[in-house]
N, C-alpha and C. Protein backbone atom coordinates (compact mmCIF):
# COMPACT_ATOMS: atom_id res chain seq x y z
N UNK A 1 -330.13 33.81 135.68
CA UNK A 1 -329.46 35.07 135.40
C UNK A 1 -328.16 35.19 136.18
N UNK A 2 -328.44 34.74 137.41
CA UNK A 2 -326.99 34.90 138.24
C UNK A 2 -325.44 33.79 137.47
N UNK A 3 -326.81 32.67 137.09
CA UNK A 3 -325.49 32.14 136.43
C UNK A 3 -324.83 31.92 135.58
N UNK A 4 -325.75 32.96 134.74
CA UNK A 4 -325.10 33.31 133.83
C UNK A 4 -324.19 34.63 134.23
N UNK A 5 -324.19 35.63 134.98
CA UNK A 5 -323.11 36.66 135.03
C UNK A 5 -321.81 35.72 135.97
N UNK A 6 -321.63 34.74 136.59
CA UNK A 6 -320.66 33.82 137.01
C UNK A 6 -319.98 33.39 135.74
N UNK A 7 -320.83 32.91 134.57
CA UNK A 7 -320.06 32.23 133.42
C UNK A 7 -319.37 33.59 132.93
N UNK A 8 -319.73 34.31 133.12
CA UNK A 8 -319.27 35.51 131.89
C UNK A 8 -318.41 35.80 132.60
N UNK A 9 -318.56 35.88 133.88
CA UNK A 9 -316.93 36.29 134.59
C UNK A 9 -316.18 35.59 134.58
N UNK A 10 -316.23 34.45 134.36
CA UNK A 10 -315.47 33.31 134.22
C UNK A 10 -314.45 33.49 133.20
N UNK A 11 -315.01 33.44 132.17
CA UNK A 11 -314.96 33.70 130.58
C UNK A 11 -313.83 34.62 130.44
N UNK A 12 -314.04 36.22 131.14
CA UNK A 12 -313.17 37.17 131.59
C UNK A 12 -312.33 36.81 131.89
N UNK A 13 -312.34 36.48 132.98
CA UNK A 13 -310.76 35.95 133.84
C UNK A 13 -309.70 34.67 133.05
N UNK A 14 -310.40 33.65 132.03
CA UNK A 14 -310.02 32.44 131.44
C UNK A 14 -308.83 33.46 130.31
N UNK A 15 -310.11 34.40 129.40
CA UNK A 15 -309.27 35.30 128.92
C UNK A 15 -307.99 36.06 128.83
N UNK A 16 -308.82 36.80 130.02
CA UNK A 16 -307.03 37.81 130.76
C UNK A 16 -305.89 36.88 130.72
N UNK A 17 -306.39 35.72 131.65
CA UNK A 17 -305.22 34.83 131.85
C UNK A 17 -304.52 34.15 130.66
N UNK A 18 -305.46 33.72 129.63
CA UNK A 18 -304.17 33.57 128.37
C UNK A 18 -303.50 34.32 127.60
N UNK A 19 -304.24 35.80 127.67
CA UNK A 19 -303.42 36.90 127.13
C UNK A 19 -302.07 36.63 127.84
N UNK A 20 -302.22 37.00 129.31
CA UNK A 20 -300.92 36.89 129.74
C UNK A 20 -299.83 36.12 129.77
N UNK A 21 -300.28 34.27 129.50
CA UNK A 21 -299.46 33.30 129.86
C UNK A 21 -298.93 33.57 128.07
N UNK A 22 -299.90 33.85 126.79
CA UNK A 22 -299.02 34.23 126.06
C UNK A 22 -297.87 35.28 125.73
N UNK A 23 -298.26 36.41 126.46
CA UNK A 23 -297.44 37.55 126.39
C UNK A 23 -295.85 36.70 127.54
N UNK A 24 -296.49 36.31 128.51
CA UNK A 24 -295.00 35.77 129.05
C UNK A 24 -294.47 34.81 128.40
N UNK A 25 -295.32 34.38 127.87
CA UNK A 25 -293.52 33.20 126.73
C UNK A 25 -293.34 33.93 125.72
N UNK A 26 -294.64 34.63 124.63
CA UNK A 26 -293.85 35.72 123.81
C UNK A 26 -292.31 36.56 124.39
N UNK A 27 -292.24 36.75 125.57
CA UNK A 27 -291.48 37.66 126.27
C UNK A 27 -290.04 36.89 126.49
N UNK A 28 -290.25 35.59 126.98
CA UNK A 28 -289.59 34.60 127.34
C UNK A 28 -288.81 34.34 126.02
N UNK A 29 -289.30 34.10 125.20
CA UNK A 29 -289.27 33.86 123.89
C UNK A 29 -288.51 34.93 122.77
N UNK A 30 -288.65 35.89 123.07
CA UNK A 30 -287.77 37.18 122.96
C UNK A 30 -286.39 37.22 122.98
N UNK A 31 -286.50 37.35 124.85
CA UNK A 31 -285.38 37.10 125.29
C UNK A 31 -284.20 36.02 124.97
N UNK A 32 -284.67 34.81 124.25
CA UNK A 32 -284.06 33.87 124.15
C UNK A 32 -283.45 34.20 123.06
N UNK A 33 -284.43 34.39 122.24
CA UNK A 33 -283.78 34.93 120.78
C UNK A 33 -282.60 36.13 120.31
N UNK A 34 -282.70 37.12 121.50
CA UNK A 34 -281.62 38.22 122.18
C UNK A 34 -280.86 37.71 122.57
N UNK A 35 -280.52 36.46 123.58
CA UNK A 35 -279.62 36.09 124.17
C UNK A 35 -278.62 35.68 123.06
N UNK A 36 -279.34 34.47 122.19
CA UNK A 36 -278.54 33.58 121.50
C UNK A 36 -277.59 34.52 120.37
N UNK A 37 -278.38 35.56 119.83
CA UNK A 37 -278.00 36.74 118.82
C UNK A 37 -276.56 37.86 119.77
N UNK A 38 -276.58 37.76 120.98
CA UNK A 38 -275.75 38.57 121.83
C UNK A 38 -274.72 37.74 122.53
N UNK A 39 -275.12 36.39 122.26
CA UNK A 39 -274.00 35.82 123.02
C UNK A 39 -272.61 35.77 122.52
N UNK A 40 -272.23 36.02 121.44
CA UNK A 40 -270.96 35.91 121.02
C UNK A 40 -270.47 37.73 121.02
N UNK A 41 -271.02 38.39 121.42
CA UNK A 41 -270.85 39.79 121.74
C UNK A 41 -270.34 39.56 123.04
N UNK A 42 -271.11 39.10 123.81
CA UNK A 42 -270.65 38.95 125.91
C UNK A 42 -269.55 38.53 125.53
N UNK A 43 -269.38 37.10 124.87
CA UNK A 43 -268.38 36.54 125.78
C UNK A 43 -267.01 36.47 124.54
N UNK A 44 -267.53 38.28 123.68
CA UNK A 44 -265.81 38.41 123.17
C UNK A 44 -265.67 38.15 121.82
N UNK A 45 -266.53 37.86 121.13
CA UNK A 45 -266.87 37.19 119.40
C UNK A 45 -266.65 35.57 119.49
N UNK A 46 -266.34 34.90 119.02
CA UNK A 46 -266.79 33.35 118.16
C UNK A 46 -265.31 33.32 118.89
N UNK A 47 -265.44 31.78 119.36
CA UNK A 47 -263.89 31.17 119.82
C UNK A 47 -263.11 30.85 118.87
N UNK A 48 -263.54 30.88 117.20
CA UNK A 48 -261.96 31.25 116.38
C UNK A 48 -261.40 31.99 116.03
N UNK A 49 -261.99 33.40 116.70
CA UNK A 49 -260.94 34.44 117.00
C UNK A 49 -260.80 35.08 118.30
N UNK A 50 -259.61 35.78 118.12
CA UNK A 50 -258.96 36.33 119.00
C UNK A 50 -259.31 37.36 120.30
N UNK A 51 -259.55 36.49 121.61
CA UNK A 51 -260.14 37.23 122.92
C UNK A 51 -259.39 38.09 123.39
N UNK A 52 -257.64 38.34 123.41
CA UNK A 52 -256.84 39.52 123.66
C UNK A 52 -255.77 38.87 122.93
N UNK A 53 -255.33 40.40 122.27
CA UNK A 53 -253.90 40.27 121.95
C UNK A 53 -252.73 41.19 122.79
N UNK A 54 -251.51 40.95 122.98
CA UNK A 54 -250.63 41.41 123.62
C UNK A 54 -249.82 42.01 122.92
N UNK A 55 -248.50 43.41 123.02
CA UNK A 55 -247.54 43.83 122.16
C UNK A 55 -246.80 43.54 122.83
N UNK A 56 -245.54 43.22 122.41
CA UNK A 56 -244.35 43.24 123.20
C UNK A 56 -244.44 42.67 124.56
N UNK A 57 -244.98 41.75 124.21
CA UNK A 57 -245.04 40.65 125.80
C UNK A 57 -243.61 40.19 125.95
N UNK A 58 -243.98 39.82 127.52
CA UNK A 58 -242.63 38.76 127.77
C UNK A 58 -243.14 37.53 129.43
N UNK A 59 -243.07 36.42 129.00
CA UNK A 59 -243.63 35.23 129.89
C UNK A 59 -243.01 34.45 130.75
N UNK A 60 -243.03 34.67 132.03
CA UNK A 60 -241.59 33.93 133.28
C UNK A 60 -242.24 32.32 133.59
N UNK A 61 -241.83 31.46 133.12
CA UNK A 61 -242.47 30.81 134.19
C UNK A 61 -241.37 29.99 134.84
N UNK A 62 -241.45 29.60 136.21
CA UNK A 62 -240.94 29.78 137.60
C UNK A 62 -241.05 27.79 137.86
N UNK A 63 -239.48 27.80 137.98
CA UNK A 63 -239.72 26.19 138.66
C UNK A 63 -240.65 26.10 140.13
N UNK A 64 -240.84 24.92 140.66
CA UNK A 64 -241.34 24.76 142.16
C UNK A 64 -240.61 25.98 143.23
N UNK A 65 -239.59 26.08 143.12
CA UNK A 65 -238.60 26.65 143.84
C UNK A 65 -238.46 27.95 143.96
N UNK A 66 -239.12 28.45 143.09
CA UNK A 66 -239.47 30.12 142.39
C UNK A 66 -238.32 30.64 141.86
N UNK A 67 -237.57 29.65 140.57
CA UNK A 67 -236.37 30.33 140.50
C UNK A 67 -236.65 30.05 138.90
N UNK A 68 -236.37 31.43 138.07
CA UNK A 68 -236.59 31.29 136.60
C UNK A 68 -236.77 30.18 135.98
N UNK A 69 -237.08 28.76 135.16
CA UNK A 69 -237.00 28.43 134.72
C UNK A 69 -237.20 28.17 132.88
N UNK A 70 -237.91 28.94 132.35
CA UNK A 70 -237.90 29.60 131.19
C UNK A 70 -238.92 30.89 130.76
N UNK A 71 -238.45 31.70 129.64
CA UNK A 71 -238.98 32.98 128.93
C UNK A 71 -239.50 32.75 127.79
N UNK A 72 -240.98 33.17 127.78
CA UNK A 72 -241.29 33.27 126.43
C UNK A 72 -241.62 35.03 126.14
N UNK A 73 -240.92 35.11 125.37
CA UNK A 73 -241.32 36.92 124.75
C UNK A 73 -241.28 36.79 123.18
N UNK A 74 -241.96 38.13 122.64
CA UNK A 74 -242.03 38.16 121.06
C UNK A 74 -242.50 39.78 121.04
N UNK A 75 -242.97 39.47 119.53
CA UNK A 75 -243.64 40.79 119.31
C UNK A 75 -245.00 41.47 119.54
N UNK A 76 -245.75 40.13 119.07
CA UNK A 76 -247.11 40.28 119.23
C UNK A 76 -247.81 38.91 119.21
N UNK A 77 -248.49 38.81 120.27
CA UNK A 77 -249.36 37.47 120.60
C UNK A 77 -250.94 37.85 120.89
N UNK A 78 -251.47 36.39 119.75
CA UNK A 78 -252.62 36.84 119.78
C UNK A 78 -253.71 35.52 120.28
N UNK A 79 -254.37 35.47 121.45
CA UNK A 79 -254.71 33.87 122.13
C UNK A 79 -255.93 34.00 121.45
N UNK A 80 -256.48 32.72 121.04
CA UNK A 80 -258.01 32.30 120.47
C UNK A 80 -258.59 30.96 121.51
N UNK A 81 -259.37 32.08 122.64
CA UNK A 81 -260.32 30.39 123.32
C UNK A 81 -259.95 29.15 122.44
N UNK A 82 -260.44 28.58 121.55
CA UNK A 82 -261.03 27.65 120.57
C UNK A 82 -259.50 26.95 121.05
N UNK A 83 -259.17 25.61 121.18
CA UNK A 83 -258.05 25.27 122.03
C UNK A 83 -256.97 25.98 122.50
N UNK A 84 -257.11 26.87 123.63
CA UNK A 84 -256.67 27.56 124.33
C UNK A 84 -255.34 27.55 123.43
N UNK A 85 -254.96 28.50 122.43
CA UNK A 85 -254.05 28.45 121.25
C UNK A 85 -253.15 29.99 121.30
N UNK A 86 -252.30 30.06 121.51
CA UNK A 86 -251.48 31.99 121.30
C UNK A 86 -250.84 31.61 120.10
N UNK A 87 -251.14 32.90 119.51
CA UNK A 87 -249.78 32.85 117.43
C UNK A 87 -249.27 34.35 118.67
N UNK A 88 -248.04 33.80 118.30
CA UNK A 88 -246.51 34.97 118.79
C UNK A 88 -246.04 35.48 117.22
N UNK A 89 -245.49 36.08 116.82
CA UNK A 89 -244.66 37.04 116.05
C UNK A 89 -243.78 37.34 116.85
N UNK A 90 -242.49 36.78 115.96
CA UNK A 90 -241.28 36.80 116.58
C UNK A 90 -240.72 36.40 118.00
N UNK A 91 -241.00 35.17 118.06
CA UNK A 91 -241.03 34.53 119.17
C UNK A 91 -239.66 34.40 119.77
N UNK A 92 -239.38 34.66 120.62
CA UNK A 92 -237.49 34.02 121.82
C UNK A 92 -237.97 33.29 122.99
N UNK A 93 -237.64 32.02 122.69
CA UNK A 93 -237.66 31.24 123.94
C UNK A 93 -236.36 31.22 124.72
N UNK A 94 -235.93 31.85 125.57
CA UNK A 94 -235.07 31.40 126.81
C UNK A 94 -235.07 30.41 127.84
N UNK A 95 -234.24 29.26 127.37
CA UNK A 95 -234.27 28.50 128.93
C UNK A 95 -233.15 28.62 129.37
N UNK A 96 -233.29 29.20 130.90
CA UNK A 96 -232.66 29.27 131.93
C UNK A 96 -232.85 28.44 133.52
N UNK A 97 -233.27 27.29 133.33
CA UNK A 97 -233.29 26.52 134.57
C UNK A 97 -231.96 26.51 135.23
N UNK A 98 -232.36 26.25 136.25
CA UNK A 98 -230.96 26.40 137.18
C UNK A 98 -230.43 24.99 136.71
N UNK A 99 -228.87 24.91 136.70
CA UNK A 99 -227.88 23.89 136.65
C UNK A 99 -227.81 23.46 134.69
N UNK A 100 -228.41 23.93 134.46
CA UNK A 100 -228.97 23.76 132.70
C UNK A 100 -228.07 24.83 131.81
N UNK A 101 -227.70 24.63 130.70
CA UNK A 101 -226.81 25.99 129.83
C UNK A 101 -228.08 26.73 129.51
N UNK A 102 -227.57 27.59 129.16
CA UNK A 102 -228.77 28.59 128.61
C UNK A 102 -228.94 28.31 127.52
N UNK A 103 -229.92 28.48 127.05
CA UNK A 103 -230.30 27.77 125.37
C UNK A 103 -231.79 29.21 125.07
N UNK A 104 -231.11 29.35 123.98
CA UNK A 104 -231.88 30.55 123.15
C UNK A 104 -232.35 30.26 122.28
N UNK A 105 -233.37 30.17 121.49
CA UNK A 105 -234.20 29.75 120.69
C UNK A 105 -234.92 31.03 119.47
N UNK A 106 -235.03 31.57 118.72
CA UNK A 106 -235.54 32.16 117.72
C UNK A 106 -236.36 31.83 116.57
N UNK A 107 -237.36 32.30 116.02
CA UNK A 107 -238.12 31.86 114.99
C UNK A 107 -238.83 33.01 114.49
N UNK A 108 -239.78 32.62 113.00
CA UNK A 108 -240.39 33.47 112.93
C UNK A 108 -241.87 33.67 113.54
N UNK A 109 -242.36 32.95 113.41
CA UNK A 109 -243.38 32.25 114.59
C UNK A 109 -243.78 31.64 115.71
N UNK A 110 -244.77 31.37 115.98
CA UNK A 110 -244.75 30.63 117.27
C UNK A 110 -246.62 30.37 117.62
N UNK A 111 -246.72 28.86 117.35
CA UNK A 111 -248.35 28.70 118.03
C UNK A 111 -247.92 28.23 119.51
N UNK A 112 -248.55 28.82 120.70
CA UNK A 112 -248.27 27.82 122.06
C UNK A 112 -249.51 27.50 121.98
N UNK A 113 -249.47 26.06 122.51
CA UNK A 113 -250.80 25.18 122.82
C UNK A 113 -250.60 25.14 124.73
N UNK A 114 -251.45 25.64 125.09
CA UNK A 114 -251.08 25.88 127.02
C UNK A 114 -251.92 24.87 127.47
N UNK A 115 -252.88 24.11 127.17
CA UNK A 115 -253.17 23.07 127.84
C UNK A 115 -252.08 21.76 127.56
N UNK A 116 -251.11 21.76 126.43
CA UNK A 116 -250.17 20.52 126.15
C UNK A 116 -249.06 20.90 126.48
N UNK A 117 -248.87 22.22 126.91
CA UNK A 117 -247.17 22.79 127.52
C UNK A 117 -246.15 22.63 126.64
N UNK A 118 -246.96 22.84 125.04
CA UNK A 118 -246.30 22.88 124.04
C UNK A 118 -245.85 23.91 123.04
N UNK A 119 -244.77 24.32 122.37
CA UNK A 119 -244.81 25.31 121.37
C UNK A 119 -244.24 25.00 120.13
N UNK A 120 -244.46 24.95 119.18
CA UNK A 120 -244.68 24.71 117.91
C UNK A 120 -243.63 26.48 117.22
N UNK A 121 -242.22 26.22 116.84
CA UNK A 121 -241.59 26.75 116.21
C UNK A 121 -242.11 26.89 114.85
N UNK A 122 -242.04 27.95 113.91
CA UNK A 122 -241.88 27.87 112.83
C UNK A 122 -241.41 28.91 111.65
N UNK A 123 -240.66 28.63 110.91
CA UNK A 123 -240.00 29.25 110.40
C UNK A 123 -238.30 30.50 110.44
N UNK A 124 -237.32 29.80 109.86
CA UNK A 124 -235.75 30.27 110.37
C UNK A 124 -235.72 29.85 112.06
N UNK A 125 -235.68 28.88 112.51
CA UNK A 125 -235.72 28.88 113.69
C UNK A 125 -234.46 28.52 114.37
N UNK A 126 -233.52 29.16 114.84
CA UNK A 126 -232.17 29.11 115.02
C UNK A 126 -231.90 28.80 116.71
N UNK A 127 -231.30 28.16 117.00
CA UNK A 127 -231.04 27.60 118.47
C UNK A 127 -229.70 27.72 118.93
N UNK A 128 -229.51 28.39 119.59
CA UNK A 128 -228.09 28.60 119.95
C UNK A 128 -228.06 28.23 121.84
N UNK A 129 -226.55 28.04 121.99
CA UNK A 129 -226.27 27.37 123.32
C UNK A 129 -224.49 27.60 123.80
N UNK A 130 -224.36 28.75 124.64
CA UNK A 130 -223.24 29.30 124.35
C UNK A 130 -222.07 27.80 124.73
N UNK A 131 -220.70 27.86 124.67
CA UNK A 131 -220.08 26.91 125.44
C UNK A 131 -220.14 26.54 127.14
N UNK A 132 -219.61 25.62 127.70
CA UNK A 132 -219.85 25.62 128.92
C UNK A 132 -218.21 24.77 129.50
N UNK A 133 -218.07 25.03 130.59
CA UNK A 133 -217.16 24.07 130.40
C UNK A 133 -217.06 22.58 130.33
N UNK A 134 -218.11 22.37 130.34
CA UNK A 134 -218.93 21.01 130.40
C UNK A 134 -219.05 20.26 128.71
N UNK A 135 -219.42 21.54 128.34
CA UNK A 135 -219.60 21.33 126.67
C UNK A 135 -219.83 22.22 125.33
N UNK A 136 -219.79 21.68 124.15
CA UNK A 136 -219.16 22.97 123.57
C UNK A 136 -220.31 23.31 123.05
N UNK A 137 -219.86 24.76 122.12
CA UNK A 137 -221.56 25.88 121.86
C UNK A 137 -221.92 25.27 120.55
N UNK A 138 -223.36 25.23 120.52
CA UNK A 138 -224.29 24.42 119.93
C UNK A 138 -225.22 25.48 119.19
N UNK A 139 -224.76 25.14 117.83
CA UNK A 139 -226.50 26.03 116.99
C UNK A 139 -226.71 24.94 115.79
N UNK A 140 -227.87 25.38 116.20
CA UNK A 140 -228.88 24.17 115.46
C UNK A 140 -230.22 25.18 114.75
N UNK A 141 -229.89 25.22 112.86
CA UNK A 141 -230.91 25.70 112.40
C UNK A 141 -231.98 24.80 111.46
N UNK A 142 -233.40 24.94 111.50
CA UNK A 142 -233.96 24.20 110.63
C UNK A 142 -235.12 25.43 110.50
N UNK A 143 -236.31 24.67 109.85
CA UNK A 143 -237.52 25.06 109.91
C UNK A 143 -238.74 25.08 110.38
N UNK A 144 -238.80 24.12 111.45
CA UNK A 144 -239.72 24.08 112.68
C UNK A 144 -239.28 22.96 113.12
N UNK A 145 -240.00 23.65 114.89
CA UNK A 145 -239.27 22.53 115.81
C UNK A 145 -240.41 22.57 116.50
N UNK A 146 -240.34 21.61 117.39
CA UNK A 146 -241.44 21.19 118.65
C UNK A 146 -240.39 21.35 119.67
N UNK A 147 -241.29 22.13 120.91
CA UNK A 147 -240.37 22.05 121.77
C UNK A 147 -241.33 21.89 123.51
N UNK A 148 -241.00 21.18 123.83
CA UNK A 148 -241.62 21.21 125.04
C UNK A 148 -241.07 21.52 126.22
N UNK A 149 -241.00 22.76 126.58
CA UNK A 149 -240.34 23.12 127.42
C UNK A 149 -240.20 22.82 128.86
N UNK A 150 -241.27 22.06 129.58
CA UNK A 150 -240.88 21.48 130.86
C UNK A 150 -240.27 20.58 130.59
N UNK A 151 -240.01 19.76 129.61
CA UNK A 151 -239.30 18.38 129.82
C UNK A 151 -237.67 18.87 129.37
N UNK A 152 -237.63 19.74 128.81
CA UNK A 152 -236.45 20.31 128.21
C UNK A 152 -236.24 19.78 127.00
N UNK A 153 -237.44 19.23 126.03
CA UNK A 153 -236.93 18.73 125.03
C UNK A 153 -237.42 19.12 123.72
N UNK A 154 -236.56 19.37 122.52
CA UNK A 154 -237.22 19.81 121.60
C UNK A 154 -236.69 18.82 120.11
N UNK A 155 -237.58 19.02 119.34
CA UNK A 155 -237.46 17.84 118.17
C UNK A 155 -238.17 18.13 117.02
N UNK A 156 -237.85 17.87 115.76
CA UNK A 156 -238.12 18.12 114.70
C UNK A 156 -237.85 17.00 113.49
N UNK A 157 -238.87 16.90 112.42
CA UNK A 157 -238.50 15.71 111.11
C UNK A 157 -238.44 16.43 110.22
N UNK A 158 -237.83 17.49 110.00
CA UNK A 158 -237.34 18.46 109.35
C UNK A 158 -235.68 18.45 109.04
N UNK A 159 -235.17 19.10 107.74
CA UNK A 159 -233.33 18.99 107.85
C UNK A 159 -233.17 19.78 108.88
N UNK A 160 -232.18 19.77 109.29
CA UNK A 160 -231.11 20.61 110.11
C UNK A 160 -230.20 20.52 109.92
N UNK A 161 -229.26 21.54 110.09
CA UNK A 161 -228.07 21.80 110.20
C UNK A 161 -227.62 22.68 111.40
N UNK A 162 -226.30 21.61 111.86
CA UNK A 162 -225.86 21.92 113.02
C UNK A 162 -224.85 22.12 113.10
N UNK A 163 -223.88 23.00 113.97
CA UNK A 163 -222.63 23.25 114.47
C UNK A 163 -222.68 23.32 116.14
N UNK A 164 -221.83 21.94 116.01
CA UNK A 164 -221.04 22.12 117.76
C UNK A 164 -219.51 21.75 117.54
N UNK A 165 -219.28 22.70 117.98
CA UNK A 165 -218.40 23.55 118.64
C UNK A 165 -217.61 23.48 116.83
N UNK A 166 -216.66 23.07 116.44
CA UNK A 166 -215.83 22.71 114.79
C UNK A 166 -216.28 22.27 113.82
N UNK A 167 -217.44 21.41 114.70
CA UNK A 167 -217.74 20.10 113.95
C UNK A 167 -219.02 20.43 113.20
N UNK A 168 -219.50 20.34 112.21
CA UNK A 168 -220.80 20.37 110.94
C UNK A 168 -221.89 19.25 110.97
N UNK A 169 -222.79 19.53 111.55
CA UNK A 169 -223.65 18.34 110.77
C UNK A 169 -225.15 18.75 110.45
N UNK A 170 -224.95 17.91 109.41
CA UNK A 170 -226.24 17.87 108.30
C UNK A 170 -227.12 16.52 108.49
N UNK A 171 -228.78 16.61 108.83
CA UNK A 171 -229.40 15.32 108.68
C UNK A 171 -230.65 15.72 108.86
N UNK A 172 -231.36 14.29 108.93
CA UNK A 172 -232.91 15.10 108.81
C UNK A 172 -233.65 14.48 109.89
N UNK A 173 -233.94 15.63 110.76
CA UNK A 173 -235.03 14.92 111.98
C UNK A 173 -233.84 14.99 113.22
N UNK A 174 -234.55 15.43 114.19
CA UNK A 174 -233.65 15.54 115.16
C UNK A 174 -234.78 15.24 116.54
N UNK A 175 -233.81 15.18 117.47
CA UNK A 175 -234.61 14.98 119.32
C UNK A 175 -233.58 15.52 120.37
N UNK A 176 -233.37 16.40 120.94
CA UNK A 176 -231.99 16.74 121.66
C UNK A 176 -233.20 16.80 123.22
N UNK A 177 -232.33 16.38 124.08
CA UNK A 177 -233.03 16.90 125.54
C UNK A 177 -232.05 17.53 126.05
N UNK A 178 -232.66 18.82 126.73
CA UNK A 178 -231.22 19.71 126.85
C UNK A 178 -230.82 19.35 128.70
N UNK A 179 -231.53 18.56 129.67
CA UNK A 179 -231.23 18.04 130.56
C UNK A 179 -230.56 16.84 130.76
N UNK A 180 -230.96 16.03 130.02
CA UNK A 180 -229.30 14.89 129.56
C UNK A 180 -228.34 15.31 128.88
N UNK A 181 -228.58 16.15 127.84
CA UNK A 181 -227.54 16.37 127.01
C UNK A 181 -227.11 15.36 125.59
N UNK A 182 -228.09 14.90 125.64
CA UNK A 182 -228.29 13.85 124.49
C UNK A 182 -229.02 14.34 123.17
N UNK A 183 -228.62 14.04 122.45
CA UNK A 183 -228.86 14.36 120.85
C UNK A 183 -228.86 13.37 120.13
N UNK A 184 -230.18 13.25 119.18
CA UNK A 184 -230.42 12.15 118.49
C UNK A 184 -230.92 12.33 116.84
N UNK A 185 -230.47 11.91 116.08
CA UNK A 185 -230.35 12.56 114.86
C UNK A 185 -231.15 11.23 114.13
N UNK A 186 -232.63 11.52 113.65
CA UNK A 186 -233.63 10.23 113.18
C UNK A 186 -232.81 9.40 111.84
N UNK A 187 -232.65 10.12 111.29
CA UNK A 187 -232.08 9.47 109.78
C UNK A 187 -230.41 9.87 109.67
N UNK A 188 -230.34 8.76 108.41
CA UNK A 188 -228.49 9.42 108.38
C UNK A 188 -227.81 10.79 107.61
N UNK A 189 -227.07 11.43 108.40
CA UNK A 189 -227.06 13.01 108.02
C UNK A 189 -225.51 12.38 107.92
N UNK A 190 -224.53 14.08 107.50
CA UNK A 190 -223.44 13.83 106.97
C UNK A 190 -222.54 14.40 108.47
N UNK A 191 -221.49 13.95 108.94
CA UNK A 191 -220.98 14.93 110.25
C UNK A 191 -219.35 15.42 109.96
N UNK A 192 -219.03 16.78 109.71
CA UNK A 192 -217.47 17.12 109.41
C UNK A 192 -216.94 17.47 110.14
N UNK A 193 -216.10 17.09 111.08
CA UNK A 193 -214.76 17.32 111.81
C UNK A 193 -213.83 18.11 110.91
N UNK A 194 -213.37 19.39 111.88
CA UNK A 194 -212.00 19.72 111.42
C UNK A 194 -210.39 19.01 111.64
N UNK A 195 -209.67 18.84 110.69
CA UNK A 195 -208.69 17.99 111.30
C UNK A 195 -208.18 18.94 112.66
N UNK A 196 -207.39 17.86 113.50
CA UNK A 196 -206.81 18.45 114.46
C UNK A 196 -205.70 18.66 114.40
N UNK A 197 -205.73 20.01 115.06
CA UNK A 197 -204.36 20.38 115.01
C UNK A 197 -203.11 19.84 115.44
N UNK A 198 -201.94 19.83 114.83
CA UNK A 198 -200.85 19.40 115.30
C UNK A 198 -200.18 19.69 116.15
């Protein structure tokens, strides 16, 4: 008799205890299913869209030296985690490095890629570069450009058309680095000089 009320308590306790070890992974199990359903709520919706957008931004970034080296501003920028990617509306790039001409840049767009220190022009994208006494003023329009702004260089396999300073030129595909001062035109374009004056 005794050992039988030992088995029966046994029995009891074997019981309780799997109620519970099921109720804790039921529980466990819950939770998991909450998490996975809430996680794109925490951390902001799905990384192919947009974690903040900005109005009327404007972006310094600063050589070693802490002295301007170029501006990015627009209208409205909108960054998506999913390769750390910003779309600008109405994008103006300013470079102003020290010892460098100023070179102004316009478009209708703008993707920056910030892990490649790249920006991707696109559409009416007009480049202007006032004179210097060094050299004469430079606008250069096409339809998208690449431009990488720490190296100072921007390039496109797109037409362009250019004016420095009198002179016209038409061709397709370009590479200018605005720290040498070199300009490289991929294919053969047409170039018009004004006669000179007498």
């Amino acid at each position: 008799m005794v050992n039988y009320k030992r088995t029966a308590h046994r029995w009891k306790l074997l019981a309780i205890m799997m109620i519970a070890t099921f109720c804790a992974f039921g529980s466990f199990w819950l939770v998991q299913l909450m998490d996975d359903e809430d996680r794109d709520a925490r951390l902001g919706g799905p990384l192919d869209e947009p974690d903040y957008i900005v109005e009327n931004f404007s972006f310094v970034r600063m050589t070693p030296e802490g002295k301007p080296n170029y501006v990015v501003s627009g209208r409205r920028m909108a960054h998506t985690p999913q390769g750390d990617v910003s779309r600008v509306e109405a994008p103006v790039l300013e470079g102003m490095a020290p010892g460098r001409p100023r070179m102004t840049i316009v478009a209708s767009r703008a993707e920056i890629y910030h892990e490649e220190h790249r920006v991707e022009l696109l559409g009416k994208v007009d480049i202007q570069r006032p004179a210097t006494p060094t050299s004469e003023a430079l606008r250069v329009r096409t339809e998208a450009l690449t431009v990488l702004p720490d190296e100072e260089i921007l390039r496109t396999r797109l037409p362009i058309e250019m004016q420095l300073g009198a002179a016209t030129v038409h061709g397709t595909g370009m590479e200018a680095n605005n720290a040498t001062q070199k300009l490289h035109l991929a294919s053969r374009g047409q170039i018009v000089y004004p006669p000179r004056a007498r």
